[in-house]
C-alpha atoms as a PDB file:
ATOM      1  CA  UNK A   1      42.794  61.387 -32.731  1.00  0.00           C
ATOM      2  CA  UNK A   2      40.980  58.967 -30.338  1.00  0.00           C
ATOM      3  CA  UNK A   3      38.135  59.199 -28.829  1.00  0.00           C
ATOM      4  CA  UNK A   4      35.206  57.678 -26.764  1.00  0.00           C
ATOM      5  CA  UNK A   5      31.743  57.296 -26.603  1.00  0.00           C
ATOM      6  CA  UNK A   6      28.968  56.993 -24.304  1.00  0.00           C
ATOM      7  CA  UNK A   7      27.577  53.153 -25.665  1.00  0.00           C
ATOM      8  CA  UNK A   8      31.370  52.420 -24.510  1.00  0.00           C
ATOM      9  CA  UNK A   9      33.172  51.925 -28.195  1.00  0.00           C
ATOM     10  CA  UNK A  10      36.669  53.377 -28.838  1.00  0.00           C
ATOM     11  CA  UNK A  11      37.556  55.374 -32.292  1.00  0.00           C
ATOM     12  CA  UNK A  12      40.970  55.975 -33.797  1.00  0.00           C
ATOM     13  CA  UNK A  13      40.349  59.014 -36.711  1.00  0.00           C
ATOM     14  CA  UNK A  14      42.510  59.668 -39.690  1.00  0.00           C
ATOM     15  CA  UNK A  15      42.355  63.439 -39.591  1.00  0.00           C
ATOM     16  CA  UNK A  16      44.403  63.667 -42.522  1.00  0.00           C
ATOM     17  CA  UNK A  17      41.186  61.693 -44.286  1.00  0.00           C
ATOM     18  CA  UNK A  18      38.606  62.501 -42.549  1.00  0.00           C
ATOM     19  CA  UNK A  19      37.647  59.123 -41.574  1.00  0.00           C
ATOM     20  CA  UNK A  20      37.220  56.812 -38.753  1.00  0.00           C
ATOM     21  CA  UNK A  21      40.081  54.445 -39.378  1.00  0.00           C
ATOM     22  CA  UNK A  22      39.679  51.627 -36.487  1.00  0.00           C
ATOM     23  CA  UNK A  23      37.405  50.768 -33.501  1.00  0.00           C
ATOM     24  CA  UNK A  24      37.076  48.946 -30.405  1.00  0.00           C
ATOM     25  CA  UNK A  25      33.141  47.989 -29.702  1.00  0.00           C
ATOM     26  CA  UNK A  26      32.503  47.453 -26.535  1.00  0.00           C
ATOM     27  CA  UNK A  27      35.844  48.222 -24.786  1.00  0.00           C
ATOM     28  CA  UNK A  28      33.557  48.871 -21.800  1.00  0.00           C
ATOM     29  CA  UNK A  29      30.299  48.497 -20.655  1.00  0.00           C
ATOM     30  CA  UNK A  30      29.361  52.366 -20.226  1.00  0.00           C
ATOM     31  CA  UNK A  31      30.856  55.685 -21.021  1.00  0.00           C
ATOM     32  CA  UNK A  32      33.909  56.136 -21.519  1.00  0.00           C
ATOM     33  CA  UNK A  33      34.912  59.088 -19.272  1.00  0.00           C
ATOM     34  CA  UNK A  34      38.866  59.413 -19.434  1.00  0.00           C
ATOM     35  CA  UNK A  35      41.785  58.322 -21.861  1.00  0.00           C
ATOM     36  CA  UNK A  36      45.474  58.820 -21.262  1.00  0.00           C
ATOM     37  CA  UNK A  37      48.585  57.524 -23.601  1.00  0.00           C
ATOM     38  CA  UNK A  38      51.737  56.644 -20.864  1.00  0.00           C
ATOM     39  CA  UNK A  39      54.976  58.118 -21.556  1.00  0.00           C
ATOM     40  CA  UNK A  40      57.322  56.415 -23.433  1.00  0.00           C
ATOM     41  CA  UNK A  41      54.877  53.461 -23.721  1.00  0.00           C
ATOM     42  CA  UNK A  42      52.881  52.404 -26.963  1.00  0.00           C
ATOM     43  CA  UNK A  43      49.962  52.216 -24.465  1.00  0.00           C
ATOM     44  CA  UNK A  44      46.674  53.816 -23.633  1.00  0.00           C
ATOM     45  CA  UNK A  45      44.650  53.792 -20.736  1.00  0.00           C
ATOM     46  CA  UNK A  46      41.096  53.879 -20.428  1.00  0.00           C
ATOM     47  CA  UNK A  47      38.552  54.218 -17.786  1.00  0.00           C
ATOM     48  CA  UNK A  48      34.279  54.318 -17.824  1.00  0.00           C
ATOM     49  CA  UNK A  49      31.595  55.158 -15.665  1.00  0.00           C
ATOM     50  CA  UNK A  50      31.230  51.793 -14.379  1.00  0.00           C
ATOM     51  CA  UNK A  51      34.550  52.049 -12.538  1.00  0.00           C
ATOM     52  CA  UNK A  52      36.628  50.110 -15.149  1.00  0.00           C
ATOM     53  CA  UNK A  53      40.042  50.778 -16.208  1.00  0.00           C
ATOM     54  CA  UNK A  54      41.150  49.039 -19.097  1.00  0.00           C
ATOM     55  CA  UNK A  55      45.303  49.046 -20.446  1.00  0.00           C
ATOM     56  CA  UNK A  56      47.074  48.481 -23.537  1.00  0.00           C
ATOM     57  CA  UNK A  57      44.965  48.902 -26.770  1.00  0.00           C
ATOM     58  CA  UNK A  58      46.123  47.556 -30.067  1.00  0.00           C
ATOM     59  CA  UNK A  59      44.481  49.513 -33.272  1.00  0.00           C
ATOM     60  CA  UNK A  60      44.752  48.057 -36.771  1.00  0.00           C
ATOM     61  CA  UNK A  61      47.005  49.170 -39.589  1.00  0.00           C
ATOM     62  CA  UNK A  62      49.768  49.870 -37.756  1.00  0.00           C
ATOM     63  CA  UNK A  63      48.831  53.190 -36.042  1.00  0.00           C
ATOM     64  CA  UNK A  64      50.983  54.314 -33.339  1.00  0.00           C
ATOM     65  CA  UNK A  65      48.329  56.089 -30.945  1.00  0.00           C
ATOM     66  CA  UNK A  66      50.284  56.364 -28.401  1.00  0.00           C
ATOM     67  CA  UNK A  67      53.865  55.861 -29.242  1.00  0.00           C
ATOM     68  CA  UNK A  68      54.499  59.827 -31.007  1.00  0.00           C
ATOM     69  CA  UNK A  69      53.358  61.353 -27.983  1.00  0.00           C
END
């Protein structure tokens, strides 16, 4: 699961551990209001309160956010 927080960080949990497995700090400058994987595409899109849209996160470990969609 992914999700976003209003200081603008982005989480990738292990559900099966319970446990926040990677982060992005910072990955924008306010909240993050919306997240979206593309089809087809190991890609996820992003966008904040300040009017950003950010593309293409990479998470450590190997995790495939977006790809088993």
């Amino acid at each position: 699961m992914v999700t976003g927080s209003t200081i603008g960080h982005i989480a990738l949990w292990n559900l099966e551990e319970k446990k926040l497995q990677s982060q992005i700090r910072n990955a924008h400058q306010s909240t993050v209001s919306g997240m979206n994987c593309l089809p087809s595409e190991p890609l996820m899109v992003t966008s904040a309160a300040d009017n950003s849209l950010k593309v293409g996160y990479h998470f450590d470990m190997g995790c495939k956010v977006c790809s088993d969609l």
